[in-house]
Every structure is written in structure tokens, then in C-alpha cells.
C-alpha atoms as a PDB file:
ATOM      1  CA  UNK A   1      41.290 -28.208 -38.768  1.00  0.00           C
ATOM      2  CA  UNK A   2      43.661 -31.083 -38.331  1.00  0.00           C
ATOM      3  CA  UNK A   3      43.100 -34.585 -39.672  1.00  0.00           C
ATOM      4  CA  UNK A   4      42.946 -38.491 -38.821  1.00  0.00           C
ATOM      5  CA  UNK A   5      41.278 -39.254 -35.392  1.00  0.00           C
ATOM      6  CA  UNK A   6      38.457 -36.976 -34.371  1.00  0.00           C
ATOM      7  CA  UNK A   7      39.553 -34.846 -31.290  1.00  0.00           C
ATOM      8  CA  UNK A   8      37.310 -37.502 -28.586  1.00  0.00           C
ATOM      9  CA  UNK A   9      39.755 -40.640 -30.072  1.00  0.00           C
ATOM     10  CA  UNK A  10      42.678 -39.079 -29.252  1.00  0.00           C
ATOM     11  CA  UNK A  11      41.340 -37.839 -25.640  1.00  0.00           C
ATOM     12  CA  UNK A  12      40.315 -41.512 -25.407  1.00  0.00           C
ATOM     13  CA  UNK A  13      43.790 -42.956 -26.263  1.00  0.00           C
ATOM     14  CA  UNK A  14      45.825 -40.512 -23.962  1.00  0.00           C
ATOM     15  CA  UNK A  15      43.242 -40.967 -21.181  1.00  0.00           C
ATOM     16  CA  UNK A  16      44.543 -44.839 -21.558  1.00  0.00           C
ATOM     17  CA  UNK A  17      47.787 -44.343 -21.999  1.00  0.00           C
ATOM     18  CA  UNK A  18      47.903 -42.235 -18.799  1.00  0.00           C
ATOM     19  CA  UNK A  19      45.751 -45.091 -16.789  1.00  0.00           C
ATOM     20  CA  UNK A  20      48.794 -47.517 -18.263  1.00  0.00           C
ATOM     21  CA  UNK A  21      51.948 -45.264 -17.068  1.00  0.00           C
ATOM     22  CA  UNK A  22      49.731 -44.877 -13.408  1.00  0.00           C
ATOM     23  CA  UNK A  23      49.440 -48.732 -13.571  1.00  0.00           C
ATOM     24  CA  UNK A  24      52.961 -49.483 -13.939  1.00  0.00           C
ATOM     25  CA  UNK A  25      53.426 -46.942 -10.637  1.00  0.00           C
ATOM     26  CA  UNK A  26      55.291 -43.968 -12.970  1.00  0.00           C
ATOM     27  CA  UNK A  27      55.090 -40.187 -12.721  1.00  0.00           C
ATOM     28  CA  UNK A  28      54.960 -38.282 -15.656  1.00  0.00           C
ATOM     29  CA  UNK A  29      58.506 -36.803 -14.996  1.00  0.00           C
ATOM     30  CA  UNK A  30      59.801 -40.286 -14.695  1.00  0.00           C
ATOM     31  CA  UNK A  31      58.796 -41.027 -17.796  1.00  0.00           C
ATOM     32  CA  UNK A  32      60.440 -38.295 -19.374  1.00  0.00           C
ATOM     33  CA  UNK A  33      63.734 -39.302 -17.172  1.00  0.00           C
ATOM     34  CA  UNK A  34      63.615 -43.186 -18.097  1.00  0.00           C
ATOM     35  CA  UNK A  35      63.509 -42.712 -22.031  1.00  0.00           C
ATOM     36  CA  UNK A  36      66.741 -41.271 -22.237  1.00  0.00           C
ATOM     37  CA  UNK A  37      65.555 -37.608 -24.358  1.00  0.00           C
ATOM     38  CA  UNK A  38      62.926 -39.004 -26.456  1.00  0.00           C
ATOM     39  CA  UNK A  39      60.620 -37.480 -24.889  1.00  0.00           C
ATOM     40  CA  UNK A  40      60.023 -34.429 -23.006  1.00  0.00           C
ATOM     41  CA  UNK A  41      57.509 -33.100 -19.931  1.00  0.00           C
ATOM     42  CA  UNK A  42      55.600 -31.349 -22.565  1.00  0.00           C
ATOM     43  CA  UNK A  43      55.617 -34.006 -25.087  1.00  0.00           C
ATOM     44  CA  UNK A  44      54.245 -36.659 -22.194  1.00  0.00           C
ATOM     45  CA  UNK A  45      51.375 -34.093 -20.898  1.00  0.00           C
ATOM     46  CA  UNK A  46      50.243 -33.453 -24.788  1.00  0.00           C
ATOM     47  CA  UNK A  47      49.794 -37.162 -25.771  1.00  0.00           C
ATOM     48  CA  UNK A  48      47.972 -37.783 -22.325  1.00  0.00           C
ATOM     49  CA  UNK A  49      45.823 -35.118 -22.964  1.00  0.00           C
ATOM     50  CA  UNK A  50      45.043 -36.274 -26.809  1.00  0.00           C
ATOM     51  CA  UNK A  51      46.649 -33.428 -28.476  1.00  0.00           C
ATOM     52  CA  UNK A  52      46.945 -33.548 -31.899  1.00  0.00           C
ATOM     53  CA  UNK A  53      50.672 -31.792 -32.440  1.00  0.00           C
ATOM     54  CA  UNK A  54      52.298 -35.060 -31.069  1.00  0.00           C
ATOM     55  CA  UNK A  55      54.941 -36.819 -33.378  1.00  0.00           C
ATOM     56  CA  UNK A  56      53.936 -40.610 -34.161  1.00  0.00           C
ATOM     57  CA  UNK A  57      57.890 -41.241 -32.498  1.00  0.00           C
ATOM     58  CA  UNK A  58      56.645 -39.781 -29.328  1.00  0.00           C
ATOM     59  CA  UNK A  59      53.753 -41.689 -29.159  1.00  0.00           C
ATOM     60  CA  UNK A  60      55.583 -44.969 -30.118  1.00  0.00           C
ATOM     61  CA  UNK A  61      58.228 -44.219 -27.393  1.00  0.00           C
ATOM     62  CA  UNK A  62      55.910 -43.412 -24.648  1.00  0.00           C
ATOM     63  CA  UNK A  63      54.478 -46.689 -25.815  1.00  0.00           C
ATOM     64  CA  UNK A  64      57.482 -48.639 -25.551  1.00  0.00           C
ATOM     65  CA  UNK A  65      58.413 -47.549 -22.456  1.00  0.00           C
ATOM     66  CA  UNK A  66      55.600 -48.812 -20.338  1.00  0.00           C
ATOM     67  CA  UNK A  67      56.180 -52.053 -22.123  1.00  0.00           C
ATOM     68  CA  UNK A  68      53.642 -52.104 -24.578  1.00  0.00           C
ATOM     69  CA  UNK A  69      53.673 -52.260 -28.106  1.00  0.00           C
ATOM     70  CA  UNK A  70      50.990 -50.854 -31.134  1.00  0.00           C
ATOM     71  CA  UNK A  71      49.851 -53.414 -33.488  1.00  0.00           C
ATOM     72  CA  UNK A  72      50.731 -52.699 -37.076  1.00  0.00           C
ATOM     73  CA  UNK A  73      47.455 -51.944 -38.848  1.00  0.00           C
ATOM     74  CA  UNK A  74      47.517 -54.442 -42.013  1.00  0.00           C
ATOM     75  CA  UNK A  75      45.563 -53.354 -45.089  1.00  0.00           C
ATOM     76  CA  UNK A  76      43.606 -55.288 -47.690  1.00  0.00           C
ATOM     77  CA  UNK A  77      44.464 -56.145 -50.484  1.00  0.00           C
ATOM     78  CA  UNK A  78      43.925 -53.349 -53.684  1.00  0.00           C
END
């Protein structure tokens, strides 16, 4: 069984990301045309569809590319 966000999390984050990219007017394959080989038709369908074999790159560059950026997560203090 993987590990970090329960299987509904990353459903819920793809489902968003995919309501972002429809937003900005982009289909998926222009999203894998516009970021220059980072990512790939397969790679864009598996993070909208919250899979969990998706590279942290991926998700940063599908990120990036509708303008958008992920907030680093800051920890307390040990």
C-alpha cells in the first residue's frame, strides 16, 4: 500500500488541478505541448486522476504551468 495522502486527497487535488487547467481554457494535450517535455499525456491524465505513481517534478510543473505555485509547507520548530 503506498504512503502520504490517503487515495480521496489525491483524487481531490487532481480533480482541482484539472478544474484549474479547464479554467485557464487548456486541453490536456496542450499542456503536455506548452511545458516543453516535462511532462507527458500520461503523466497529465495520472495527476488529474490522483494517482499515486506521479513524480513531485510533475506535479510541480503541471503546477507552474497554469501559473500557480505550491506553498512551501514550514515546520515547527524541534
Amino acid at each position: 500500500m503506498p504512503t502520504g495522502l490517503p487515495t480521496e486527497e489525491f483524487i481531490k487535488f487532481g480533480a482541482r488541478l484539472r478544474q484549474l487547467r479547464i479554467k485557464k481554457g487548456l486541453s490536456q494535450a496542450e499542456m503536455v505541448d506548452i511545458s516543453g517535455g516535462l511532462l507527458r499525456m500520461g503523466s497529465v491524465i495520472a495527476i488529474e486522476n490522483g494517482k499515486y505513481n506521479v513524480g513531485m517534478s510533475q506535479v510541480l510543473a503541471y503546477v507552474r504551468l497554469l501559473g500557480y505555485k505550491l506553498e512551501p509547507i514550514e515546520y515547527p520548530p524541534t
